[in-house]
Protein backbone atom coordinates (compact mmCIF):
# COMPACT_ATOMS: atom_id res chain seq x y z
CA UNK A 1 31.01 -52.87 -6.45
CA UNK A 2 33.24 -51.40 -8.72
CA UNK A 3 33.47 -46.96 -8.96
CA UNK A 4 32.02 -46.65 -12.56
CA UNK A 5 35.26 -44.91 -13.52
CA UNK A 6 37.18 -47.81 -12.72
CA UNK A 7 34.70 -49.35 -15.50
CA UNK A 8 34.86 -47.04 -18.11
CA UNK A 9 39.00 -47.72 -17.76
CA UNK A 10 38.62 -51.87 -17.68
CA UNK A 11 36.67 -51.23 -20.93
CA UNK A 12 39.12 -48.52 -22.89
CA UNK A 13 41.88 -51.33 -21.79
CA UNK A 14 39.71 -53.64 -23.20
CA UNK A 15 39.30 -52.66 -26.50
CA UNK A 16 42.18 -50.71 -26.76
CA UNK A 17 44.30 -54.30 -26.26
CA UNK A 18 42.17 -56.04 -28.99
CA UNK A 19 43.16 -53.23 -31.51
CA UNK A 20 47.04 -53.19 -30.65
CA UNK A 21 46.83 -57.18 -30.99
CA UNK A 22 45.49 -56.79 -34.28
CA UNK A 23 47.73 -53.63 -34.90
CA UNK A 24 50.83 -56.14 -33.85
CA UNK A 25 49.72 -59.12 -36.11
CA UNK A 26 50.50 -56.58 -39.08
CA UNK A 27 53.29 -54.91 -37.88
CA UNK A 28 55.20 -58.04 -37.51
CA UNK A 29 54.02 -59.42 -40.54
CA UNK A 30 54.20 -56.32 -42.94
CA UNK A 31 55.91 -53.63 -40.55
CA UNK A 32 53.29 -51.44 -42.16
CA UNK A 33 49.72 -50.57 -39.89
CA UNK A 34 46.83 -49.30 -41.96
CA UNK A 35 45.12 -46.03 -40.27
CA UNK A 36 41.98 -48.13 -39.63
CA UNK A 37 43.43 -49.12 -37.06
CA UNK A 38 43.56 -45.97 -35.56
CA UNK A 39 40.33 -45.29 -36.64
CA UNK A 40 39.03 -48.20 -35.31
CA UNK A 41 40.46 -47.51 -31.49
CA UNK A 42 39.01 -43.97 -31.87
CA UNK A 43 35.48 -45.70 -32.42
CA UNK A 44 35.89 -48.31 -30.07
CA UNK A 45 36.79 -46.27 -26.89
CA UNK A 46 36.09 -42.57 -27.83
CA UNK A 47 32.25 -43.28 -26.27
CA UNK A 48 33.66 -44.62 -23.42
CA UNK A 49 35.95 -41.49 -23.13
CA UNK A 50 32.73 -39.17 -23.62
CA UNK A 51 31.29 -41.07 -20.65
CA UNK A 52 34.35 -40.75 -18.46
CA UNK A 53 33.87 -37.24 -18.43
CA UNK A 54 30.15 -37.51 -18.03
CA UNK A 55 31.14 -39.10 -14.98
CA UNK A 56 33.69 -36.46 -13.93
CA UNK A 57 31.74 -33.55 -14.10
CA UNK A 58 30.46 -33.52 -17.75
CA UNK A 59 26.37 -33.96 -16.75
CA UNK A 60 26.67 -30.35 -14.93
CA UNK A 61 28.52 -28.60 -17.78
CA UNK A 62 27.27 -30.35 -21.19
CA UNK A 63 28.51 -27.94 -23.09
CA UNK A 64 32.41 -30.05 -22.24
CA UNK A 65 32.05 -32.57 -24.12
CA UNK A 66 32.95 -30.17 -27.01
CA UNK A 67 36.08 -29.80 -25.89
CA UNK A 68 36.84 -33.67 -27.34
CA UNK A 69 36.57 -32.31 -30.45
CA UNK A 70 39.69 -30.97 -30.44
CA UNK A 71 41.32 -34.21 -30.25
CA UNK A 72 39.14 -35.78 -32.80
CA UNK A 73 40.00 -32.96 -35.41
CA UNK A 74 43.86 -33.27 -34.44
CA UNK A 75 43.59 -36.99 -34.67
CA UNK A 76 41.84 -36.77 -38.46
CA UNK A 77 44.07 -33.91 -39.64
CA UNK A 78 47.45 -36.44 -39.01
CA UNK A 79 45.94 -39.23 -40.81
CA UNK A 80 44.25 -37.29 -43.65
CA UNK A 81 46.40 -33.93 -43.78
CA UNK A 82 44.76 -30.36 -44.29
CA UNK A 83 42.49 -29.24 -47.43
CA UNK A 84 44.50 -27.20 -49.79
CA UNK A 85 43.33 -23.62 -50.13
CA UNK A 86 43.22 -23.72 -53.69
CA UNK A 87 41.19 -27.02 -53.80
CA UNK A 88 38.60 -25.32 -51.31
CA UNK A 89 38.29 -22.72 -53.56
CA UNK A 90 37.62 -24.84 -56.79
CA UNK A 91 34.70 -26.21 -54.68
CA UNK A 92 36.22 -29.72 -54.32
CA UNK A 93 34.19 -31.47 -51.67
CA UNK A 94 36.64 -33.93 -49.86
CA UNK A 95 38.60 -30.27 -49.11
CA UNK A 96 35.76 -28.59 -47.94
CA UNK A 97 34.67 -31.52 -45.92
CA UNK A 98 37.99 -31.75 -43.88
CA UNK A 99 38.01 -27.58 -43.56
CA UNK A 100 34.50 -27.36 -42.11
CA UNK A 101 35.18 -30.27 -40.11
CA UNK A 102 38.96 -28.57 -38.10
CA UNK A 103 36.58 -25.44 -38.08
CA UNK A 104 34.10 -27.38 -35.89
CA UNK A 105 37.08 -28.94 -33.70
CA UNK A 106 38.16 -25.73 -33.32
CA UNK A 107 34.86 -23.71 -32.82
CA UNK A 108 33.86 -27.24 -29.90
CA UNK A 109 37.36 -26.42 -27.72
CA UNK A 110 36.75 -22.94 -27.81
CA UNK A 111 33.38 -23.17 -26.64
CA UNK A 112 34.33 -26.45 -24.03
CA UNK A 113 37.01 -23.98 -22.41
CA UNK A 114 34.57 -21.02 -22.58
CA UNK A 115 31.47 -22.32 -21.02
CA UNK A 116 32.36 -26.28 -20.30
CA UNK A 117 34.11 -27.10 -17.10
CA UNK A 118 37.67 -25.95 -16.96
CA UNK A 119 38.69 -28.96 -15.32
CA UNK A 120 37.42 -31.00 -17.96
CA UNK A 121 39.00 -28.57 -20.75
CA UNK A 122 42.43 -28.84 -18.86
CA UNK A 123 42.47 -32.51 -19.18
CA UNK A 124 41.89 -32.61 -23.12
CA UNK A 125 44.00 -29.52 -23.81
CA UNK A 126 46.57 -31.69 -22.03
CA UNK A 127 46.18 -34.63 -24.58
CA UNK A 128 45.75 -32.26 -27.50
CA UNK A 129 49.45 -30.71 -26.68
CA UNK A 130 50.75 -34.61 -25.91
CA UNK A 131 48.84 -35.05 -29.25
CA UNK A 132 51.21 -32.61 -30.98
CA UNK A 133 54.23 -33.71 -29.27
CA UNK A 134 53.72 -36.95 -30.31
CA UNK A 135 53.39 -35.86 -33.85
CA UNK A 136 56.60 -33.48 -33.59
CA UNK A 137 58.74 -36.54 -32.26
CA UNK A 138 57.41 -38.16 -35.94
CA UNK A 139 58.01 -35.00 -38.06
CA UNK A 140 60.64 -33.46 -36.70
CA UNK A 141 64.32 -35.22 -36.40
CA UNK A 142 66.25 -34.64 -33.32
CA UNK A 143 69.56 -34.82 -33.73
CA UNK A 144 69.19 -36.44 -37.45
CA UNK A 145 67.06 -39.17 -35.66
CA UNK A 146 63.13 -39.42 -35.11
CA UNK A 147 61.91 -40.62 -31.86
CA UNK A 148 58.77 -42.20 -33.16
CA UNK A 149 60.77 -43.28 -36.48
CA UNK A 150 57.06 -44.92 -38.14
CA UNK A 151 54.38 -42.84 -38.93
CA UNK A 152 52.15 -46.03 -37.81
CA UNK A 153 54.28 -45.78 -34.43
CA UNK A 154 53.06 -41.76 -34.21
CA UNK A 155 49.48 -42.10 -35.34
CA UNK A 156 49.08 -44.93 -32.47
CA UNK A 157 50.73 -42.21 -29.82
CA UNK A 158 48.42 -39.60 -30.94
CA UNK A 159 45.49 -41.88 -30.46
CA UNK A 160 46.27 -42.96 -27.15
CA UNK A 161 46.77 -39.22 -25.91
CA UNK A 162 43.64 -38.37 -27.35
CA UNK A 163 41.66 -41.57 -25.36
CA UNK A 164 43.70 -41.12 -22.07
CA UNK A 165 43.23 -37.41 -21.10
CA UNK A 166 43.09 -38.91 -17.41
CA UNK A 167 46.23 -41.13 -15.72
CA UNK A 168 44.09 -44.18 -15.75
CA UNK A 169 44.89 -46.23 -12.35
CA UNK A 170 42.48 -49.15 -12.36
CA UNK A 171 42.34 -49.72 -8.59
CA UNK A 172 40.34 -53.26 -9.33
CA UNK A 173 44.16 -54.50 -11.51
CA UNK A 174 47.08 -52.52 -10.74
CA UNK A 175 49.68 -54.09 -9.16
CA UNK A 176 53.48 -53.36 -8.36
CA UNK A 177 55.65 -50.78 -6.67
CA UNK A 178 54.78 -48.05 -9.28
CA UNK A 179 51.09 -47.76 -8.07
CA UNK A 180 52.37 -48.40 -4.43
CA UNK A 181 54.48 -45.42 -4.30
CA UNK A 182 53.21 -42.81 -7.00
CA UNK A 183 49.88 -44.13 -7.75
CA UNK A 184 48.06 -41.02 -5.80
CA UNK A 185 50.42 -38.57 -6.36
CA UNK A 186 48.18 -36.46 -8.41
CA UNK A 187 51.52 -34.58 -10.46
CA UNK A 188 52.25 -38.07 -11.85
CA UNK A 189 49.10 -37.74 -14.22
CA UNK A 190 50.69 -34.59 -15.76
CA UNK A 191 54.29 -35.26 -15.90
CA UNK A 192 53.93 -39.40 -16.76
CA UNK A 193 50.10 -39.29 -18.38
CA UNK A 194 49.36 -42.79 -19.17
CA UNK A 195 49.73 -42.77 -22.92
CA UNK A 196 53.53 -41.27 -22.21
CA UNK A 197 54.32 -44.11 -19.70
CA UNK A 198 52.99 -47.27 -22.13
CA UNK A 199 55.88 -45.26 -24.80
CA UNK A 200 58.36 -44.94 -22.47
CA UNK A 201 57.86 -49.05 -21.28
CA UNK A 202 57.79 -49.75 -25.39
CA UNK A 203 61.47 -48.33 -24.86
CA UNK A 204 63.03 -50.04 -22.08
CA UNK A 205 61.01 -53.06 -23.40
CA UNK A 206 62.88 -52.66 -26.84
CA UNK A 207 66.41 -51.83 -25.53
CA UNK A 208 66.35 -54.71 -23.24
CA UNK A 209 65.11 -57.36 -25.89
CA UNK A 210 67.26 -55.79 -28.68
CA UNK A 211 70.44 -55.61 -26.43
CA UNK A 212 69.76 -59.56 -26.04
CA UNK A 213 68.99 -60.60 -29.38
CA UNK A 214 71.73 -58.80 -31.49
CA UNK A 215 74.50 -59.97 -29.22
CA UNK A 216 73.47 -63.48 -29.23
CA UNK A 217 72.57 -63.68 -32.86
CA UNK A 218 76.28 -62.17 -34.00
CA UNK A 219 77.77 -65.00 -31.56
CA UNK A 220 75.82 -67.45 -32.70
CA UNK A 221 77.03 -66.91 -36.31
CA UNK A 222 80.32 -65.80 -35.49
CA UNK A 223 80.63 -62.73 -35.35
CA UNK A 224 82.14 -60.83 -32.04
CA UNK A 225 82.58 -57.29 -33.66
CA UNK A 226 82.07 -54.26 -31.56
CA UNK A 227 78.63 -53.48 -34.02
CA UNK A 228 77.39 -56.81 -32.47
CA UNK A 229 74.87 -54.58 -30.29
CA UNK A 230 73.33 -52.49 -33.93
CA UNK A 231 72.92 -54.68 -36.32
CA UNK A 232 74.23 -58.19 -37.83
CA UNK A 233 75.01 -59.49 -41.72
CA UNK A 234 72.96 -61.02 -43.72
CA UNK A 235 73.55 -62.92 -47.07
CA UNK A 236 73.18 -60.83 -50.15
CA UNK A 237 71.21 -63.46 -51.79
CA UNK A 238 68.89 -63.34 -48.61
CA UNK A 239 68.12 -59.97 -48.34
CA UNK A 240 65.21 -59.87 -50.65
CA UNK A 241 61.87 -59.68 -48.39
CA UNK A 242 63.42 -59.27 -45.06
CA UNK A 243 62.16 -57.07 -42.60
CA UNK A 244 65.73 -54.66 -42.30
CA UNK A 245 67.72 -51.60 -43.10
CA UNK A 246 70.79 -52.08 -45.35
CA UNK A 247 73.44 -50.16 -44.35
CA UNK A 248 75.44 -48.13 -47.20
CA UNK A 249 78.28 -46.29 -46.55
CA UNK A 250 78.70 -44.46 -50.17
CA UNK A 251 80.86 -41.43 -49.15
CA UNK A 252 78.52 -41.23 -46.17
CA UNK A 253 76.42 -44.09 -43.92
CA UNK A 254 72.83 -44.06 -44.86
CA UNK A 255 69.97 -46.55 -44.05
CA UNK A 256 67.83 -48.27 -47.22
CA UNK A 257 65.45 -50.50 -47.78
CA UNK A 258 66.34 -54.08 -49.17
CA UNK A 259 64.92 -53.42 -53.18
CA UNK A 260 66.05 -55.13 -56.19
CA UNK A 261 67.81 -52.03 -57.04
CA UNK A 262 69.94 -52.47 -54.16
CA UNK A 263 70.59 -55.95 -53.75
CA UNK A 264 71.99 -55.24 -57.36
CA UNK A 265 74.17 -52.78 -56.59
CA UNK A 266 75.78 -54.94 -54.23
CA UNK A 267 76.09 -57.99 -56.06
CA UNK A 268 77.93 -55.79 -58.73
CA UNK A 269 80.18 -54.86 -55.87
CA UNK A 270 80.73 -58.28 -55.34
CA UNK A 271 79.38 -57.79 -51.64
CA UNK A 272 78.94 -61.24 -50.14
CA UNK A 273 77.12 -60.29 -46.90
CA UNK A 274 75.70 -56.86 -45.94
CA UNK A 275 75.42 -55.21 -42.80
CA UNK A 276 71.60 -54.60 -41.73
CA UNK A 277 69.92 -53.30 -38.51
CA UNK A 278 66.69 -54.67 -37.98
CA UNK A 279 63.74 -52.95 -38.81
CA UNK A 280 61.69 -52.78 -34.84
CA UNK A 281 57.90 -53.44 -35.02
CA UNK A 282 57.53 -50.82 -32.44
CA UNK A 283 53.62 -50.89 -32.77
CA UNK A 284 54.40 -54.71 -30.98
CA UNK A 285 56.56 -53.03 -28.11
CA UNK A 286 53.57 -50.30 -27.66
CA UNK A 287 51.18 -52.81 -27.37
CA UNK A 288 53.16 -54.97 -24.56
CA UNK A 289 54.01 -51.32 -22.40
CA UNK A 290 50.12 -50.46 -22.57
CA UNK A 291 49.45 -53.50 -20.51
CA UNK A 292 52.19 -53.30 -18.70
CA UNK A 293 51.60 -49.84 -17.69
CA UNK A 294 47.67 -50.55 -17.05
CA UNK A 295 48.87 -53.67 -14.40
CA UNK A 296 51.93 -52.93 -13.06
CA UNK A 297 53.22 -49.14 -13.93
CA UNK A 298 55.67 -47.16 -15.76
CA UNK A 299 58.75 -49.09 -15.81
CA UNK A 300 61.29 -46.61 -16.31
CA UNK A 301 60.16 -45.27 -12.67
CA UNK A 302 59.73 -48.71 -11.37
CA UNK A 303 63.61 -48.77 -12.46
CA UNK A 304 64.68 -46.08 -10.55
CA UNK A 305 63.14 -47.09 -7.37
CA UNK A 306 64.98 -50.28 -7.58
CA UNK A 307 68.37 -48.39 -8.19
């Protein structure tokens, strides 16, 4: 008989997969994910989160569960943004609907940490501070580059810390070396949380399928330059609709979208064939590492304890 946390983590998988599936679909059609999708996942497995830590000490200490809160008011404030003093003070209700409701987030994780169950508390402060990391890696550019380069991309982090505030191992699936080796090593749920590990497969999942495709699509049409591995040309006359970055180098290399406005531009040049780097549905890689990570592990270690 399967330990009812084991459960609770089958289901979150469950409908956590359905939504990234659906998320994907759009992604590779549009490279653009509405926030119901986000919204969605928060509805789908935020009960099942709730009764996770029922389960893990919540029934003696009820008074935890406000802790989640937190994560639901950090979740809402980087999809909707934060009322604007002045509004608030003109009375205007949407405003005063998003201030009351951070006040409550705020007021439940005081009052989780204060009288709920630390351990509990611990585990969602955890995913609130993954929750802001996630959201710094978005806003912030390191290096003049973004880690999570789509606000989609971010937004589907965020949620994911907020509905994994516990590693995750599903002793009834998981499979490999990585849950061989580190699957009980209780430091692994702090330094490689599940949420982190399904981003960090997205990567390696991304390099190793980009590092394939570019090279092979510049030899196929001819093309053995050493920018083979960042990007590849595409007709002018073709660029309208596709899913890429145009890259401009007008006194200094920038990255733009393929509008009319462009394309013009570079027919007046008399530009034949620009040079684009695709545009990644990351939201597709995501999806792919979260299963990978809830079967077989985190590949990145998996990686290192082959080499």
């Amino acid at each position: 008989m399967w330990d009812p946390s084991n459960l609770v983590s089958v289901g979150k998988i469950a409908v956590i997969s359905l939504v990234l599936i659906g998320a994907s679909i759009m992604d590779l059609k549009y490279r653009r994910v509405p926030d119901r999708f986000w919204l969605l996942m928060l509805l789908g497995a935020g009960g099942l989160v709730l009764w996770e830590m029922y389960i893990k000490g919540g029934d003696e200490e009820p008074l935890s569960f406000l802790s989640f809160f937190l994560l639901i008011g950090t979740m809402l404030f980087v999809m909707f943004g934060y009322p604007e003093p002045g509004e608030v003070m003109k009375g205007n209700r949407q405003d005063i609907m998003f201030l009351v409701i951070y006040a409550l987030a705020v007021v439940g994780g005081v009052v989780g940490f204060l009288y709920g169950d630390r351990g509990l508390f611990g585990r969602v402060f955890l995913s609130f501070i993954f929750m802001l990391a996630y959201f710094a890696m978005y806003s912030i550019p390191f290096l003049g580059v973004r880690v999570l380069h789509g606000g989609a991309d971010a937004k589907c982090m965020i949620a994911l810390a907020a509905l994994f505030p516990w590693y995750g191992e599903i002793d009834v699936i998981t499979m490999g070396p990585f849950y061989d080796i580190f699957g009980d090593i209780t430091a692994m749920e702090y330094v490689f949380p599940f949420h982190l590990s399904a981003m960090l497969n997205a990567a390696v999942i991304t390099v190793v399928i980009m590092g394939l495709y570019l090279p092979i699509k510049n030899m196929v049409s001819g093309y053995f330059g050493l920018k083979m591995f960042t990007g590849y040309y595409v007709d002018v006359d073709k660029l309208e609709g596709k899913h890429v970055w145009v890259v401009l180098e007008d006194g200094k290399k920038k990255k733009v979208d393929p509008t009319e406005k462009v394309i013009r531009k570079l027919r007046r040049k008399k530009v034949k064939r620009a040079w684009c780097s695709p545009k990644i549905p990351f939201i597709v890689s995501i999806a792919v590492g979260f299963v990978v990570q809830a079967f077989v592990g985190n590949l990145v270690m998996i990686l290192f304890l082959l080499f």
